[in-house]
C-alpha atoms as a PDB file:
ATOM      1  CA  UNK A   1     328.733   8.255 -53.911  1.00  0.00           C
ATOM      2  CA  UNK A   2     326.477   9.220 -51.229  1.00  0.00           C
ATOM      3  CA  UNK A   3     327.662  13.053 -51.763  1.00  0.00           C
ATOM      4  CA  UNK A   4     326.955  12.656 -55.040  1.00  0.00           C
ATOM      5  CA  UNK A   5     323.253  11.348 -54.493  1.00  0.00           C
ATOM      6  CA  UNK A   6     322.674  14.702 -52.108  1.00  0.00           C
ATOM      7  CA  UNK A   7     323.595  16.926 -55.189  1.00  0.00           C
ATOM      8  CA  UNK A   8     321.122  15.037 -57.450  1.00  0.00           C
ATOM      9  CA  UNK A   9     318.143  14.669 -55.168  1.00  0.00           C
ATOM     10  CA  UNK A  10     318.757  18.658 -53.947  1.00  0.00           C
ATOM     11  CA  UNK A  11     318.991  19.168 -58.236  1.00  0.00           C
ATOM     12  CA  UNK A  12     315.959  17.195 -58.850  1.00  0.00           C
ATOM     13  CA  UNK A  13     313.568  18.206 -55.976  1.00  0.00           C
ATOM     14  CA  UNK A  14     314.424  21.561 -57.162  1.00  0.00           C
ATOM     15  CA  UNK A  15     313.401  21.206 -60.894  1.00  0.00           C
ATOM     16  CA  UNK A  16     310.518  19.571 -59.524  1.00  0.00           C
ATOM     17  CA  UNK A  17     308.966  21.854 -57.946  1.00  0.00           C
ATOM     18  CA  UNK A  18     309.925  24.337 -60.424  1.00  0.00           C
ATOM     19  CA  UNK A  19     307.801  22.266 -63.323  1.00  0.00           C
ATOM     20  CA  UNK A  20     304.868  21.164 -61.013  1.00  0.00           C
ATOM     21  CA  UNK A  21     304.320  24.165 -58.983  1.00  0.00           C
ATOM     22  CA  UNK A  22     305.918  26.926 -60.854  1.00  0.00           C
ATOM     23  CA  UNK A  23     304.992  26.122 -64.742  1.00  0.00           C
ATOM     24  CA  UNK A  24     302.212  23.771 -64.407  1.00  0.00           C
ATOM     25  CA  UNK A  25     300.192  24.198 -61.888  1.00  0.00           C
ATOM     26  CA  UNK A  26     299.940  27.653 -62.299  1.00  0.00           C
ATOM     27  CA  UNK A  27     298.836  27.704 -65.687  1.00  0.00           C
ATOM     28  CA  UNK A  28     296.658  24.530 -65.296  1.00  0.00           C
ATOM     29  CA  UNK A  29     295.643  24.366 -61.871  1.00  0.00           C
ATOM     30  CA  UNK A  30     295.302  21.173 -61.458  1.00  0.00           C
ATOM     31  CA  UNK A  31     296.343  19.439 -58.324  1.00  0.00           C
ATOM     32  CA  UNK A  32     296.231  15.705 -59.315  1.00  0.00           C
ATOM     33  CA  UNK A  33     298.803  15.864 -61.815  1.00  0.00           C
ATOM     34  CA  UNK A  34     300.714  17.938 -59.870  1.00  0.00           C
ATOM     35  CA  UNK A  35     301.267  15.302 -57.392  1.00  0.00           C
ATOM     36  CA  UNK A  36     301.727  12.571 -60.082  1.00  0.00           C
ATOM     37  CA  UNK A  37     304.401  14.655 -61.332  1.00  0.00           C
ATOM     38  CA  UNK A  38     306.082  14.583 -58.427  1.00  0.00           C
ATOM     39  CA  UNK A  39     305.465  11.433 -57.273  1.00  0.00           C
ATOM     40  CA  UNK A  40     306.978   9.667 -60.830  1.00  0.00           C
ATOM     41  CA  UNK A  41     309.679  12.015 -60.697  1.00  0.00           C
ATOM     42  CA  UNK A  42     310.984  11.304 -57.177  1.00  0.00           C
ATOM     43  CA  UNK A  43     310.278   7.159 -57.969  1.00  0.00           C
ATOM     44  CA  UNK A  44     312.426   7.024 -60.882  1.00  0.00           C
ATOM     45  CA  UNK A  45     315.161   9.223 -59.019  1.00  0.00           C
ATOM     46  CA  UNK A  46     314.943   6.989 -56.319  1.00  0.00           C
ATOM     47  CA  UNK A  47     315.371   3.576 -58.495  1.00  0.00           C
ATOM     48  CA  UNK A  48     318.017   5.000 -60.563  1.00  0.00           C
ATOM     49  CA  UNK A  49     320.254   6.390 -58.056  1.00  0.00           C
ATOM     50  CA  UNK A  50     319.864   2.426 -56.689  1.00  0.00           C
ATOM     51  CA  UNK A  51     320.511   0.759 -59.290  1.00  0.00           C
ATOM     52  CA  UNK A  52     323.540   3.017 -59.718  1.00  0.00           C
ATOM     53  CA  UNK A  53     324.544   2.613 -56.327  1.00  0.00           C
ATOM     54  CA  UNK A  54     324.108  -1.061 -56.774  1.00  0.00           C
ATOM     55  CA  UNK A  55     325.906  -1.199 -59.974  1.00  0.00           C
ATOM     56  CA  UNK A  56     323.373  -2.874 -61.876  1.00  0.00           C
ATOM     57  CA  UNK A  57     322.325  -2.564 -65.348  1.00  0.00           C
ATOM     58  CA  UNK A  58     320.450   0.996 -66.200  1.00  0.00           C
ATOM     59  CA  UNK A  59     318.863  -0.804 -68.936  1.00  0.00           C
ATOM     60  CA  UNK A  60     316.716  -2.658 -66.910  1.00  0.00           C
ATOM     61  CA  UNK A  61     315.504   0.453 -65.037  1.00  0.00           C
ATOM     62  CA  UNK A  62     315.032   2.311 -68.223  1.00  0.00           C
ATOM     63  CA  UNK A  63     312.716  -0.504 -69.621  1.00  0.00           C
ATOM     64  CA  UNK A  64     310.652  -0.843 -66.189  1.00  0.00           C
ATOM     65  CA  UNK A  65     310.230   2.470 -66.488  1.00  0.00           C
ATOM     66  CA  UNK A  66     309.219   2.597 -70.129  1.00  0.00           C
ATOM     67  CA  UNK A  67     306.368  -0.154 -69.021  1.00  0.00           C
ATOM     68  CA  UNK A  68     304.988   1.627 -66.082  1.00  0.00           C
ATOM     69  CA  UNK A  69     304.575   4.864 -68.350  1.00  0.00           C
ATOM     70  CA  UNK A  70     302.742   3.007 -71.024  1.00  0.00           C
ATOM     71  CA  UNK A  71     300.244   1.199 -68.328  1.00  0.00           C
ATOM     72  CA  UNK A  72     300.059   4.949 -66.666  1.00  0.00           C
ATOM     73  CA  UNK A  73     299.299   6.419 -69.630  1.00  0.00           C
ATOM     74  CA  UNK A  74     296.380   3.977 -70.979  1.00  0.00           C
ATOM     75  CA  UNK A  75     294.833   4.117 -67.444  1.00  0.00           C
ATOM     76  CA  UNK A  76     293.713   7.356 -67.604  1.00  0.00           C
ATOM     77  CA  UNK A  77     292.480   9.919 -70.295  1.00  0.00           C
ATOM     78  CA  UNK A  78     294.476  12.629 -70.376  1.00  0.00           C
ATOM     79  CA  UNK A  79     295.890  15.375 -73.083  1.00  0.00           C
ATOM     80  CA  UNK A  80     298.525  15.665 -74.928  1.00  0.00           C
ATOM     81  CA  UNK A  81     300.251  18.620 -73.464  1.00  0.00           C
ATOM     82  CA  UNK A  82     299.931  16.917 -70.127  1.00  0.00           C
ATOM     83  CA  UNK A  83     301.699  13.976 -71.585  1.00  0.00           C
ATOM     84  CA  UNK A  84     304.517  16.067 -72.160  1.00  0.00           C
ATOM     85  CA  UNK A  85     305.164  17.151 -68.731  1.00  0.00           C
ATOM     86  CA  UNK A  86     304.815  13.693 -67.770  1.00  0.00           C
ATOM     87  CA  UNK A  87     307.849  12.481 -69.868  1.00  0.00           C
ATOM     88  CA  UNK A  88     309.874  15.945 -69.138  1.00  0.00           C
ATOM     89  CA  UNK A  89     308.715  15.251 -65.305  1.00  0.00           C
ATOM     90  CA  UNK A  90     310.540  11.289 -66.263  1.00  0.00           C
ATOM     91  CA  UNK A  91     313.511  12.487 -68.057  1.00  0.00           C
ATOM     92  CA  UNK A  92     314.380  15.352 -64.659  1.00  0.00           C
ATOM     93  CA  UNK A  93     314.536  12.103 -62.431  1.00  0.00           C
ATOM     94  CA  UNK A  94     316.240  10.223 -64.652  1.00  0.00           C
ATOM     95  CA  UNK A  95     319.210  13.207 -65.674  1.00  0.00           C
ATOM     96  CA  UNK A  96     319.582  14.368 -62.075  1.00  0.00           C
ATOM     97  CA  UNK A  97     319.696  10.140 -60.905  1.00  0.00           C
ATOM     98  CA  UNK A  98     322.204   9.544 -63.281  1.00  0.00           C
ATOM     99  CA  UNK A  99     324.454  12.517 -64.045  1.00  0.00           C
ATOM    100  CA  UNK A 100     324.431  13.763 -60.120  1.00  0.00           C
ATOM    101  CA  UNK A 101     328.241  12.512 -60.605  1.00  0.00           C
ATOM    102  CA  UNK A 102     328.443  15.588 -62.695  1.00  0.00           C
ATOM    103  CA  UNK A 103     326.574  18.245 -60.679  1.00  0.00           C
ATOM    104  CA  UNK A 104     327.212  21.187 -63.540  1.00  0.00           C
ATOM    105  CA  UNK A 105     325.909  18.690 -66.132  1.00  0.00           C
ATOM    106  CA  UNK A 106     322.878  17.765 -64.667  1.00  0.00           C
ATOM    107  CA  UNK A 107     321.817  21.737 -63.515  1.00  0.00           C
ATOM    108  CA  UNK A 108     322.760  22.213 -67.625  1.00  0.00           C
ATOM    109  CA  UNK A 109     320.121  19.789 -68.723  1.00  0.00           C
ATOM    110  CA  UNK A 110     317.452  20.595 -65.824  1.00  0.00           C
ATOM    111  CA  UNK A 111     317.602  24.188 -67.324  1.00  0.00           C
ATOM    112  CA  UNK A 112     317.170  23.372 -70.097  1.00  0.00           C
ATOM    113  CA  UNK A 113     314.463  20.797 -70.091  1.00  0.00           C
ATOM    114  CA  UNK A 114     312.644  23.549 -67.920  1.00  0.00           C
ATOM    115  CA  UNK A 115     312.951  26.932 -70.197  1.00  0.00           C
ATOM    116  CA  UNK A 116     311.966  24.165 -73.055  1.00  0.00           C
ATOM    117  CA  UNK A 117     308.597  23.779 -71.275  1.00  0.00           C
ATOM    118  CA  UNK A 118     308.031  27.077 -70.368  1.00  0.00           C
ATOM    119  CA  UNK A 119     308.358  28.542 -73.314  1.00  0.00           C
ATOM    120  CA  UNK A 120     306.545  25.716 -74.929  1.00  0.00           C
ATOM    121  CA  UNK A 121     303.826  25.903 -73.278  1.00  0.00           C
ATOM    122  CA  UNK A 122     303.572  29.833 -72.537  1.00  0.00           C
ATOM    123  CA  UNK A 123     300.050  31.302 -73.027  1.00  0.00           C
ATOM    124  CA  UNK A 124     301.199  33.635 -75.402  1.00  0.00           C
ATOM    125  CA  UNK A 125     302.523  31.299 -78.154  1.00  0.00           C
ATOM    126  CA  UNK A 126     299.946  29.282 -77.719  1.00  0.00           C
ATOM    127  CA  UNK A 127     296.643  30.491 -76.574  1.00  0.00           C
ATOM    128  CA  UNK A 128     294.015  28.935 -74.424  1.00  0.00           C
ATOM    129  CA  UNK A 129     292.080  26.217 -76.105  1.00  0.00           C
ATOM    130  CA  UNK A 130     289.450  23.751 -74.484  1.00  0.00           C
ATOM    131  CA  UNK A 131     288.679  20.514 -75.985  1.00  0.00           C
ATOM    132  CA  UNK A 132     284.858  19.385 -75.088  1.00  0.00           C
ATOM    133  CA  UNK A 133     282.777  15.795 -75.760  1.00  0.00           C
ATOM    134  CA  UNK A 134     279.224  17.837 -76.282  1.00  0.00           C
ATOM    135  CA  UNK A 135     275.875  15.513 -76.453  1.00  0.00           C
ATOM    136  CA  UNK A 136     273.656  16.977 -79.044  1.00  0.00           C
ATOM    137  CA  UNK A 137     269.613  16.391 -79.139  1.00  0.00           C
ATOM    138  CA  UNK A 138     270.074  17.269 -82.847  1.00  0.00           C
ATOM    139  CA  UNK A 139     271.723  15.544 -86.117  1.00  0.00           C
ATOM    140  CA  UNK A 140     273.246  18.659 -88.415  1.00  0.00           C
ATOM    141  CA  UNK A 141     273.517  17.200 -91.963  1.00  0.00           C
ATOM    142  CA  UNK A 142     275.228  20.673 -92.275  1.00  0.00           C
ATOM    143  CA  UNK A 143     278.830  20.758 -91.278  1.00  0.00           C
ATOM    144  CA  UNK A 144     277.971  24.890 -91.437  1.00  0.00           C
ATOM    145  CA  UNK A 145     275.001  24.599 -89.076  1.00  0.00           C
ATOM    146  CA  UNK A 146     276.999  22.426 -86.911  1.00  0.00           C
ATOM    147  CA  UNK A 147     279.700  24.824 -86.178  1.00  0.00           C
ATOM    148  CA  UNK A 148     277.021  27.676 -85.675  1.00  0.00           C
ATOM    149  CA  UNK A 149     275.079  26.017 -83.323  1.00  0.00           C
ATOM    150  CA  UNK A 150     277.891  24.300 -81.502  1.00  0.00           C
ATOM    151  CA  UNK A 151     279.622  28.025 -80.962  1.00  0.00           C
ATOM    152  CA  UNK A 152     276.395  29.575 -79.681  1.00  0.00           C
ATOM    153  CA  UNK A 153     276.099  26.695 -77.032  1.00  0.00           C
ATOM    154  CA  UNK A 154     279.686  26.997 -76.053  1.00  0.00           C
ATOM    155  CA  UNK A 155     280.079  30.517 -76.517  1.00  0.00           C
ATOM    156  CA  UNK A 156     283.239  30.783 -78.931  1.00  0.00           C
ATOM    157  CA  UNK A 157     284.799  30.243 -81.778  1.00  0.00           C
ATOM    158  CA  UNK A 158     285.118  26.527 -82.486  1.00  0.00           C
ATOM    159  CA  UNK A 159     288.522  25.373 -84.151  1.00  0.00           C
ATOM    160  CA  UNK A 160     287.815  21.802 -85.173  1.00  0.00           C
ATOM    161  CA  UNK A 161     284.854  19.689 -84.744  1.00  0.00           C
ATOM    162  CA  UNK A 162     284.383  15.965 -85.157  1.00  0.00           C
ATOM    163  CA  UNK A 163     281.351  13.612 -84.730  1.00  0.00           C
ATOM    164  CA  UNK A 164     282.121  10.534 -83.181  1.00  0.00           C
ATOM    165  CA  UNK A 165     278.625   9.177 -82.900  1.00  0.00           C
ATOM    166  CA  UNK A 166     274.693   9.482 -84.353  1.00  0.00           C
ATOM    167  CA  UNK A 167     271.956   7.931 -83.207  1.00  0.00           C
ATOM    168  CA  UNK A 168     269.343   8.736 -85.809  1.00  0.00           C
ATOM    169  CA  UNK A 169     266.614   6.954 -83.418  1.00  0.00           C
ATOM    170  CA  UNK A 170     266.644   9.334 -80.473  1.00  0.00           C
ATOM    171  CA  UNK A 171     268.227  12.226 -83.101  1.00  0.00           C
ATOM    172  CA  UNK A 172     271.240  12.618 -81.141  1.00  0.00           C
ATOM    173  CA  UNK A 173     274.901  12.919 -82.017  1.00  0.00           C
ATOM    174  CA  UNK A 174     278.013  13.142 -79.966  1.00  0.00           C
ATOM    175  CA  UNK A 175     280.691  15.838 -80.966  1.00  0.00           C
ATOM    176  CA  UNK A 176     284.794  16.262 -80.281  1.00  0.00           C
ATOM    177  CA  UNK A 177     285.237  19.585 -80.014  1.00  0.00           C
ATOM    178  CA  UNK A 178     288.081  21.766 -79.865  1.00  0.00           C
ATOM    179  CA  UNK A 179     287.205  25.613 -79.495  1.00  0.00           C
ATOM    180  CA  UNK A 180     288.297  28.983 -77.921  1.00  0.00           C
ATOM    181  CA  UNK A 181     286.118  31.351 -75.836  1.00  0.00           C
ATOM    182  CA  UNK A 182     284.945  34.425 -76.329  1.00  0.00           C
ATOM    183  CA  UNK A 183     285.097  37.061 -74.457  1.00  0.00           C
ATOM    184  CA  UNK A 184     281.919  37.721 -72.286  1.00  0.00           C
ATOM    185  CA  UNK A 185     280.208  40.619 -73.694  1.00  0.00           C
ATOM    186  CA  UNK A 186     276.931  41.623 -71.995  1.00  0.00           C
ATOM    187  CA  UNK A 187     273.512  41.099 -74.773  1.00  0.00           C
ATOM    188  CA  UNK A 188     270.301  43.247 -74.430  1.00  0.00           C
ATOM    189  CA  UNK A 189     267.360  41.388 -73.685  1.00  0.00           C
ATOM    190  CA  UNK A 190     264.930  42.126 -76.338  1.00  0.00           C
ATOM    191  CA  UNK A 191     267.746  40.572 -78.629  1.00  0.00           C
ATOM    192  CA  UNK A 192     266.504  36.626 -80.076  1.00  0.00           C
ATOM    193  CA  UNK A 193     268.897  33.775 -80.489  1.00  0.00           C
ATOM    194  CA  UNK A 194     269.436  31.715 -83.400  1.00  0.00           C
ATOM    195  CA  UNK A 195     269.310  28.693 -81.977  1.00  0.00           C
ATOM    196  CA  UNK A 196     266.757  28.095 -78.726  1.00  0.00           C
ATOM    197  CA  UNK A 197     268.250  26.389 -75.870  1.00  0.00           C
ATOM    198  CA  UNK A 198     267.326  23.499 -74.989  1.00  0.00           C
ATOM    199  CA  UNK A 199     268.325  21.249 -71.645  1.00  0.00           C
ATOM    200  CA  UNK A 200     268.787  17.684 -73.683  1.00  0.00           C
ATOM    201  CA  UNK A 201     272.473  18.325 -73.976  1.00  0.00           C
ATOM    202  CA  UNK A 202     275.072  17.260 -72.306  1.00  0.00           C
ATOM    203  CA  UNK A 203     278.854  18.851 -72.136  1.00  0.00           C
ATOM    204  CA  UNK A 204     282.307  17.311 -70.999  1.00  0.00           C
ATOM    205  CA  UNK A 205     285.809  17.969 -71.299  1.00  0.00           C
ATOM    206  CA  UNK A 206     288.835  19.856 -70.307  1.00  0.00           C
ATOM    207  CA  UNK A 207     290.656  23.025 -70.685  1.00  0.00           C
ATOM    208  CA  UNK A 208     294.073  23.014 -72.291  1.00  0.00           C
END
């Protein structure tokens, strides 16, 4: 049994790493999730090979672990995509805990869960979007004029817009926006701007 444990923890630390480091964090560069990754991943390894060792009921592990992910996930804001590599980061500890008995069958499914993300989530099938909340000192009545002034502020071309709140007192609105953006191209001086900018305006999101 022991024997058996080395082959899945050496399985799993090295699909890991390989989702973390090698896919995520090098596309998304972000370090926090990086380390949740690993950190849920290595946990539910840890319990499973346990309560395997321990011959005691997998279900009950399974629906601890289903509870912790739900609390985990309402805790904290965070995207869709990265929701995904949170389950995929689940499902590695979980295959390499409990098929380690089967070395060849739990390298199978690691592959496989990590060419599914890579390719998934590779830049060119799916380009670069960000998703921004954007504070607006202005109420567009114009769905048009919103979209033209929200891609001159953000500098590219917005995809979807929604507002999610007006406040017709101080004439501002607060807009979910999901856009890509432009390339940088250098404008002459002498050139006006449709829109004047103006500092009341507030911008936060993240990239995806």
């Amino acid at each position: 049994m022991a024997e058996h444990v080395l082959y899945g923890l050496a399985a799993n630390l090295t699909a890991i790493t390989v989702l973390a480091h090698v896919i995520y964090f090098r596309r998304h560069h972000r370090k926090d999730l990086r380390l949740a990754y690993i950190a849920v991943n290595v946990g539910v390894f840890t319990v499973v090979s346990l309560l395997l060792a321990e011959r005691a009921d997998v279900a009950v592990g399974f629906g601890l672990f289903a509870v912790l992910s739900i609390i985990r996930l309402r805790s904290d804001a965070i995207t869709q995509e990265e929701v995904g590599y949170y389950f995929v980061a689940l499902a590695l500890g979980l295959v390499n805990g409990i098929a380690a008995v089967i070395p060849w069958l739990a390298v199978l499914l690691d592959a496989v869960l990590l060419a599914m993300m890579y390719v998934a989530d590779h830049p060119r099938l799916a380009p670069r979007t960000q998703r921004r909340v954007v504070t607006l000192d202005v109420v567009h009545a114009d769905p048009a004029a919103l979209h033209a002034d929200l891609e001159h502020r953000l500098g590219g071309t917005v995809l979807s817009c929604t507002v999610t709140e007006v406040d017709y007192v101080r004439d501002v609105s607060i807009v979910d926006v999901r856009y890509r953006r432009a390339e940088q191209k250098p404008r002459p001086a002498d050139v006006a701007t449709p829109y004047p900018t103006r500092p009341a305006w507030s911008v936060r999101g993240e990239a995806r």
